[in-house]
Protein backbone atom coordinates (compact mmCIF):
# COMPACT_ATOMS: atom_id res chain seq x y z
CA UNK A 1 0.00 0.00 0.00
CA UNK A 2 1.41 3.45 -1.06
CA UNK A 3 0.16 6.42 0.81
CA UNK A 4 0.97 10.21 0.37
CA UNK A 5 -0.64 12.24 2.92
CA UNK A 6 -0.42 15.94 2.72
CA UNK A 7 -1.24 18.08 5.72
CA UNK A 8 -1.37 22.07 6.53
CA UNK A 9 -3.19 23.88 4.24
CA UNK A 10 -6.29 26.32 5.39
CA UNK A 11 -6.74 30.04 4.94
CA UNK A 12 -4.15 32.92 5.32
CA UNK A 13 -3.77 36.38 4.75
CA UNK A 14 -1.66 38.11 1.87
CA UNK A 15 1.68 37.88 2.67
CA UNK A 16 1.29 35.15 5.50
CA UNK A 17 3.25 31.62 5.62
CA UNK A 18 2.07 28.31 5.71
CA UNK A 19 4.15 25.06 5.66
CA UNK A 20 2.60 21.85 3.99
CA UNK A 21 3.71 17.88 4.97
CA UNK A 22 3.59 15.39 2.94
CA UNK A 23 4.01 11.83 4.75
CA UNK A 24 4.99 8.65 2.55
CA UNK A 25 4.21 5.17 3.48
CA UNK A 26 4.87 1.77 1.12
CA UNK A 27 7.62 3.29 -0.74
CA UNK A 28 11.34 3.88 0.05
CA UNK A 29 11.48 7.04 0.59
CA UNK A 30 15.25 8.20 0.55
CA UNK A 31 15.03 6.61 -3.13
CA UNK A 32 12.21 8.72 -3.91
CA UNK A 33 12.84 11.86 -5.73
CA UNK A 34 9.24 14.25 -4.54
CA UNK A 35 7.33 16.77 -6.19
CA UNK A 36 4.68 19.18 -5.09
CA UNK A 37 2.09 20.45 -8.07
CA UNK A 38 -0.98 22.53 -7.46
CA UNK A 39 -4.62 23.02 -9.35
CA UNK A 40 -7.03 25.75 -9.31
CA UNK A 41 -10.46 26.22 -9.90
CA UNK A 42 -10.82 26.33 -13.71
CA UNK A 43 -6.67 25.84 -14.04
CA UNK A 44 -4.51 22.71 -15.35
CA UNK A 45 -2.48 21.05 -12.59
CA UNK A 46 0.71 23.11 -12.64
CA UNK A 47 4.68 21.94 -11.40
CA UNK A 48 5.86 23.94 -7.89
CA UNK A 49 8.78 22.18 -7.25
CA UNK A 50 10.93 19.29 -6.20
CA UNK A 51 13.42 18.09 -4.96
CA UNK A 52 15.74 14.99 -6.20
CA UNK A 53 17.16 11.90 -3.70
CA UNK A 54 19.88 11.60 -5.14
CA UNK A 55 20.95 15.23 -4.90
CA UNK A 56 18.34 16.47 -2.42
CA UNK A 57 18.78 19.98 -4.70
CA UNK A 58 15.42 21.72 -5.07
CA UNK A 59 14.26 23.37 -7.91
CA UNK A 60 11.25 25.51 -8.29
CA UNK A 61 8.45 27.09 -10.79
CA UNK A 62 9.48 30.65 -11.85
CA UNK A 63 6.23 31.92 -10.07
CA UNK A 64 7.16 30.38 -6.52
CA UNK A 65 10.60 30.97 -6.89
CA UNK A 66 12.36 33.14 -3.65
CA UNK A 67 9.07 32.87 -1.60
CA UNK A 68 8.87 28.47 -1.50
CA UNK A 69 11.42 26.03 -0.23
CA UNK A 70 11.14 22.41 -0.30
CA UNK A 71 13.03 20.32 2.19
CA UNK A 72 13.37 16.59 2.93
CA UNK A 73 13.55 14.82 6.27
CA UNK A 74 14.22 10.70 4.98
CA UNK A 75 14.15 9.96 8.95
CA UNK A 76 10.62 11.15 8.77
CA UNK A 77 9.36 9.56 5.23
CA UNK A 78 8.73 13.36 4.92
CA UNK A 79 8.64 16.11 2.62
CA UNK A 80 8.02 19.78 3.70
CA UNK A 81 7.29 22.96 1.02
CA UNK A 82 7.65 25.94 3.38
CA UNK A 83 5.39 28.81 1.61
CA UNK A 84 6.43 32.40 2.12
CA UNK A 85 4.86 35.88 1.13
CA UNK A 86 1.82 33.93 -0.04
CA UNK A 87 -0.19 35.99 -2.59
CA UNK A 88 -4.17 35.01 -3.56
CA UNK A 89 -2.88 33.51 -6.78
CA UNK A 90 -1.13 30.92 -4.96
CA UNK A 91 -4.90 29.71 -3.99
CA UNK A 92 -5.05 26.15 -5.06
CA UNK A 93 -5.42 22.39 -4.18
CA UNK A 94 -1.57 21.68 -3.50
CA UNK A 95 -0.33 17.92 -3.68
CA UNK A 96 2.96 15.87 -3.38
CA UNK A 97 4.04 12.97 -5.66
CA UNK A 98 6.79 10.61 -5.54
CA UNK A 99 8.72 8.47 -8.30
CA UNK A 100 11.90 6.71 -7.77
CA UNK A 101 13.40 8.18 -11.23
CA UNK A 102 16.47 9.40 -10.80
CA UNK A 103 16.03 12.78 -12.40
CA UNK A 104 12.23 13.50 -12.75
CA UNK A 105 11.20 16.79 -14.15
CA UNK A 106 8.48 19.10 -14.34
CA UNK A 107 5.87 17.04 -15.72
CA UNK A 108 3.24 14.89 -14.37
CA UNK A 109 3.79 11.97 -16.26
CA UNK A 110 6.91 11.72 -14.21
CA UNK A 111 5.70 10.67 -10.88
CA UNK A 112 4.14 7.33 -9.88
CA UNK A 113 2.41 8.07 -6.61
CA UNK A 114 -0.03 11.40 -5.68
CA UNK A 115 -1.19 12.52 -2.38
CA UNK A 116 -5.04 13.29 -2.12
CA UNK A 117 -4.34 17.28 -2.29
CA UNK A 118 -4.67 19.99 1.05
CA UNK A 119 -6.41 23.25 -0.32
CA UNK A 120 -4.88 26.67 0.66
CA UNK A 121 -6.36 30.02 0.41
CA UNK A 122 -4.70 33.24 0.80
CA UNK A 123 -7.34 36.20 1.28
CA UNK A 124 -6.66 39.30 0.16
């Protein structure tokens, strides 16, 4: 059974933070490269970031980039996406996915696995 469980979305203000989780179960996780994607109403499911086991080097969307960080705890099976000066256009259903590629890329089609999706929504 392979689970991905996001947690920590809800409602903010303009320019508040909010830090997502993402817990893994039935997959090894430290050979897991994750990404995190988000949808919104009316809007194609759209790459945020990820970041890479092999490297554990992050890379992000030019629209998130300098406000997001992702970060990886393997002790933890967990993967964190630390949002920053959070704007009402980052209002979306946000999710993680895994694959065990060794250099997965922006598109969907790369990942295996997807977590159910936590909604966040940033009020002006």
């Amino acid at each position: 059974q392979v689970q991905l469980v996001e947690s920590g979305g809800g409602l903010v203000q303009a320019g508040g933070s909010l830090r997502l989780s993402c817990a893994a179960s039935g997959i090894t996780f430290s050979r897991n490269s994750m990404g995190w994607f988000r949808q919104a109403p009316g809007k194609e499911r759209e790459f945020v970031g990820l970041i890479r086991w092999i490297s554990a080097t992050p890379y992000y969307a030019d629209s998130v980039k300098g406000r997001f960080t992702i970060s990886r705890d393997n002790a933890k099976n967990t993967v964190y996406l630390q949002m920053n000066s959070l704007k009402p256009e980052d209002t979306a259903v946000y999710y993680c996915a895994a694959t065990s590629t060794v250099v997965p890329g922006r598109s969907q089609s790369d990942y295996a696995y997807w977590g159910q999706g936590t909604q966040v929504t940033v009020s002006s």
